[in-house]
Protein backbone atom coordinates (compact mmCIF):
# COMPACT_ATOMS: atom_id res chain seq x y z
CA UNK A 1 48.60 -53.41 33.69
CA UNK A 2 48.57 -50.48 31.07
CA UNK A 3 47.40 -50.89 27.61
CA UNK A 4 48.81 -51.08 24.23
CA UNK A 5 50.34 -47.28 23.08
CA UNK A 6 48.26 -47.98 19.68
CA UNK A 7 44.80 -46.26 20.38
CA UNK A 8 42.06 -48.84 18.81
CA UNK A 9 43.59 -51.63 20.94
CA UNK A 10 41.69 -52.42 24.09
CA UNK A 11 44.11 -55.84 25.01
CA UNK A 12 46.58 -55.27 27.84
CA UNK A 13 49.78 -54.13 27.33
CA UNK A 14 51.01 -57.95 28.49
CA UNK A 15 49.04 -59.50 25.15
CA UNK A 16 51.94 -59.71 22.34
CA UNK A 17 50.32 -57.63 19.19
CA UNK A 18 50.52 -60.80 17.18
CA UNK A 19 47.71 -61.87 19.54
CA UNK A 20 46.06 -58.70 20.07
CA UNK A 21 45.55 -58.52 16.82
CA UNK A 22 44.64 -62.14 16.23
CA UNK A 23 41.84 -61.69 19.16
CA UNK A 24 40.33 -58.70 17.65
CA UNK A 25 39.86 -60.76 13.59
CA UNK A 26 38.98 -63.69 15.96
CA UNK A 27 35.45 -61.55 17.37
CA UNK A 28 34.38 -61.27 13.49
CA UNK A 29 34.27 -64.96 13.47
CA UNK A 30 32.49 -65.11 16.91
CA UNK A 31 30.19 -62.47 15.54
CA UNK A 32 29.43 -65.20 12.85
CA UNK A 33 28.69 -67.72 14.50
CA UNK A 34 26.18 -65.92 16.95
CA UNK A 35 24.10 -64.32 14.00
CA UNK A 36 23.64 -67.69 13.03
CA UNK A 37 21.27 -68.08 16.09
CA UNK A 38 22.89 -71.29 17.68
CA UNK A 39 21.37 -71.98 21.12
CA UNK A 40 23.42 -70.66 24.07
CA UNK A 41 24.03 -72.08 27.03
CA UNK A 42 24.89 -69.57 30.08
CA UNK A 43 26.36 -70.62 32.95
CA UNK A 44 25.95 -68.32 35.95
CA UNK A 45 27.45 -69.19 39.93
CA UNK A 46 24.27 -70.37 42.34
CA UNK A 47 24.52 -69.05 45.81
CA UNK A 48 25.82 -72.06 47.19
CA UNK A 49 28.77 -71.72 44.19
CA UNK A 50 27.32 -74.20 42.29
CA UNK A 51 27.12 -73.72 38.55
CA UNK A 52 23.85 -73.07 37.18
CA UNK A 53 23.30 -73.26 32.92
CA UNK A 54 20.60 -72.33 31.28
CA UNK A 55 20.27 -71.90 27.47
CA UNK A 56 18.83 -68.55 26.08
CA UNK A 57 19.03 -67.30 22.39
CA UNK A 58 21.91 -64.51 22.12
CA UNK A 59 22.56 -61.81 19.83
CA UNK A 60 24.78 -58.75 19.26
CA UNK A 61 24.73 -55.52 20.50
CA UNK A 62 27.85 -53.31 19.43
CA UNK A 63 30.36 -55.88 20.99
CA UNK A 64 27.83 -57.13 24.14
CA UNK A 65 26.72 -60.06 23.85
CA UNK A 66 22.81 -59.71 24.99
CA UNK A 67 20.17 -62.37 25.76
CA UNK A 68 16.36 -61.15 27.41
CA UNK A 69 14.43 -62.62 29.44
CA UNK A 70 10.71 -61.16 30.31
CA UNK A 71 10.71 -62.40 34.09
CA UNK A 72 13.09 -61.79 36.93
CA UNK A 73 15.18 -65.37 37.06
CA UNK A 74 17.46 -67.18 39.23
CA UNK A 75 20.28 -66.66 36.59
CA UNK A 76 19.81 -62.73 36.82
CA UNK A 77 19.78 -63.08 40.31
CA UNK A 78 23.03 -64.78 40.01
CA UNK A 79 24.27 -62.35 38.08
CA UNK A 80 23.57 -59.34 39.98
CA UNK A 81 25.22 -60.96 42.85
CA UNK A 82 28.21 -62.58 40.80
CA UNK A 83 28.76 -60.85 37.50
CA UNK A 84 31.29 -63.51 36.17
CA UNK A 85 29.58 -65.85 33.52
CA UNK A 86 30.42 -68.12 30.35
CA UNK A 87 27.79 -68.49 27.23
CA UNK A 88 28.85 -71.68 24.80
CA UNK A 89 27.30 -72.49 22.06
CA UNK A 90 28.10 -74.82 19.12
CA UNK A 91 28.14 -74.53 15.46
CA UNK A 92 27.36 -77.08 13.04
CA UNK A 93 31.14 -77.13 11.76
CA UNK A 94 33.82 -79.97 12.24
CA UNK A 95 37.31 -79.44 12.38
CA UNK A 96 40.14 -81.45 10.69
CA UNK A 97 40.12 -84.07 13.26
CA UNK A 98 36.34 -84.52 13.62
CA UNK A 99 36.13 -82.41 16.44
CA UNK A 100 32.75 -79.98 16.46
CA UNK A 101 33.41 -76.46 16.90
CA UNK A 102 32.18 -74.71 19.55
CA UNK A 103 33.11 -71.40 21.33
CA UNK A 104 32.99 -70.25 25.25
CA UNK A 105 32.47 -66.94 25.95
CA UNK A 106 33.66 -65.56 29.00
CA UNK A 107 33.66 -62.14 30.87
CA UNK A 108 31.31 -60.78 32.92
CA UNK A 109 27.89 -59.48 32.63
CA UNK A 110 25.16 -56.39 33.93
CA UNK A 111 21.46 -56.93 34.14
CA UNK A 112 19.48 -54.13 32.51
CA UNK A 113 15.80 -53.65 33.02
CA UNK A 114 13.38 -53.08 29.75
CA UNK A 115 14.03 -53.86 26.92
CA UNK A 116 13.35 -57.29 26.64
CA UNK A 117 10.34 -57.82 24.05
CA UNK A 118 12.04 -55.97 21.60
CA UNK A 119 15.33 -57.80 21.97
CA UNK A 120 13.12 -61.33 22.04
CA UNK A 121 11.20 -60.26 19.03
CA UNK A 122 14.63 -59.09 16.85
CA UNK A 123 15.49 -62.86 18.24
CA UNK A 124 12.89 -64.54 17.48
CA UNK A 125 13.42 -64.14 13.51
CA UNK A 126 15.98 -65.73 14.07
CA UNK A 127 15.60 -68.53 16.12
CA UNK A 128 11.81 -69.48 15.35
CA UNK A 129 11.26 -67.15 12.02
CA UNK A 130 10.87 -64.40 10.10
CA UNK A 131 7.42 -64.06 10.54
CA UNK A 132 6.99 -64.85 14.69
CA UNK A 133 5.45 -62.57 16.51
CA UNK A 134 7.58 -63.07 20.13
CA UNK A 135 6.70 -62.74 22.81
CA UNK A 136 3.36 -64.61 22.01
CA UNK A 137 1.18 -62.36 24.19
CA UNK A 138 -0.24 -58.44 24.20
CA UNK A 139 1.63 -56.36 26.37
CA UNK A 140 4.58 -58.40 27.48
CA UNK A 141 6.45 -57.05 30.54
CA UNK A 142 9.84 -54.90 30.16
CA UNK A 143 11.88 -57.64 31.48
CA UNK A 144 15.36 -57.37 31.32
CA UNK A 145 18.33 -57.33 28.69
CA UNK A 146 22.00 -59.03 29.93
CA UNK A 147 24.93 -57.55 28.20
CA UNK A 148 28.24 -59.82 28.36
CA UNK A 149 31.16 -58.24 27.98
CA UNK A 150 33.62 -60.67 26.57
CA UNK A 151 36.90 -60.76 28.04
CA UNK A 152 38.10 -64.32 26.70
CA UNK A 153 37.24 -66.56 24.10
CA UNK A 154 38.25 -70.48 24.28
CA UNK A 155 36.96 -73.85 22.50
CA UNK A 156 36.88 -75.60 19.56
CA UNK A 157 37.55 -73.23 15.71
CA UNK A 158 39.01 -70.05 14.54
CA UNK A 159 38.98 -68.33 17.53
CA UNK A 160 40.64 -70.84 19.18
CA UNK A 161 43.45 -70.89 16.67
């Protein structure tokens, strides 16, 4: 499947440009709603298949979503093996039936290691402060940054249109 003719558009060629262009204001208010530090939930594949969620704070990096984590985890595992995940997370909005808005990000994901304090500190005046000092302990190890790359957005608000 090629790609849109018009250079800053990254949607396939199949995506009408009403859409495409819908999709790309429809990041800004995904971007939103993640700098407001809601609680993520990240659902990764088990090895059985399963699904396995776990909740992790998430931030922004260029357009990669990234969440750290300082240990080697069964979720990273899962990744490495099966790079497809979806993050949700919920906002404190209603819509005009009374329906909370919430967002699911999916795409897939790579593991990087290092990085992880500083990532977990930038989150961390967010989520617990500005004045937290996160991760509470000298020295914490590299640990490892996940970068999301969305490839579809779905839920409840604006994005969702």
């Amino acid at each position: 499947m090629g790609r849109h003719p018009t250079a800053s558009c990254a949607c396939p060629r199949a995506v009408s440009r009403r859409l495409c262009n819908r999709r790309e204001m429809l990041l800004e208010s995904v971007r939103t709603v993640i700098a407001s530090g809601p609680l993520a939930h990240v659902t990764t594949r088990a090895p059985s298949g399963a699904p396995h969620v776990t909740l992790a704070w998430i931030g922004l990096d260029g357009d990669a979503v990234v969440f750290g984590t300082l240990a080697d985890q069964p979720k990273l595992r899962n990744i490495r093996r099966d790079p497809r995940i979806a993050i949700s997370l919920h906002t404190a909005n209603t819509n005009a039936y009374g329906l909370a808005e919430y967002a699911v990000l999916h795409g897939r994901a790579t593991v990087v290691p290092g990085g992880a304090a500083a990532l977990l500190q930038r989150l961390a005046r967010i989520y617990l402060g500005p004045n937290v000092v996160f991760p509470p302990m000298p020295n914490p190890p590299a640990g490892f940054i996940t970068r999301l790359t969305v490839d579809r957005i779905t839920g409840v608000g604006p994005w969702n249109g």
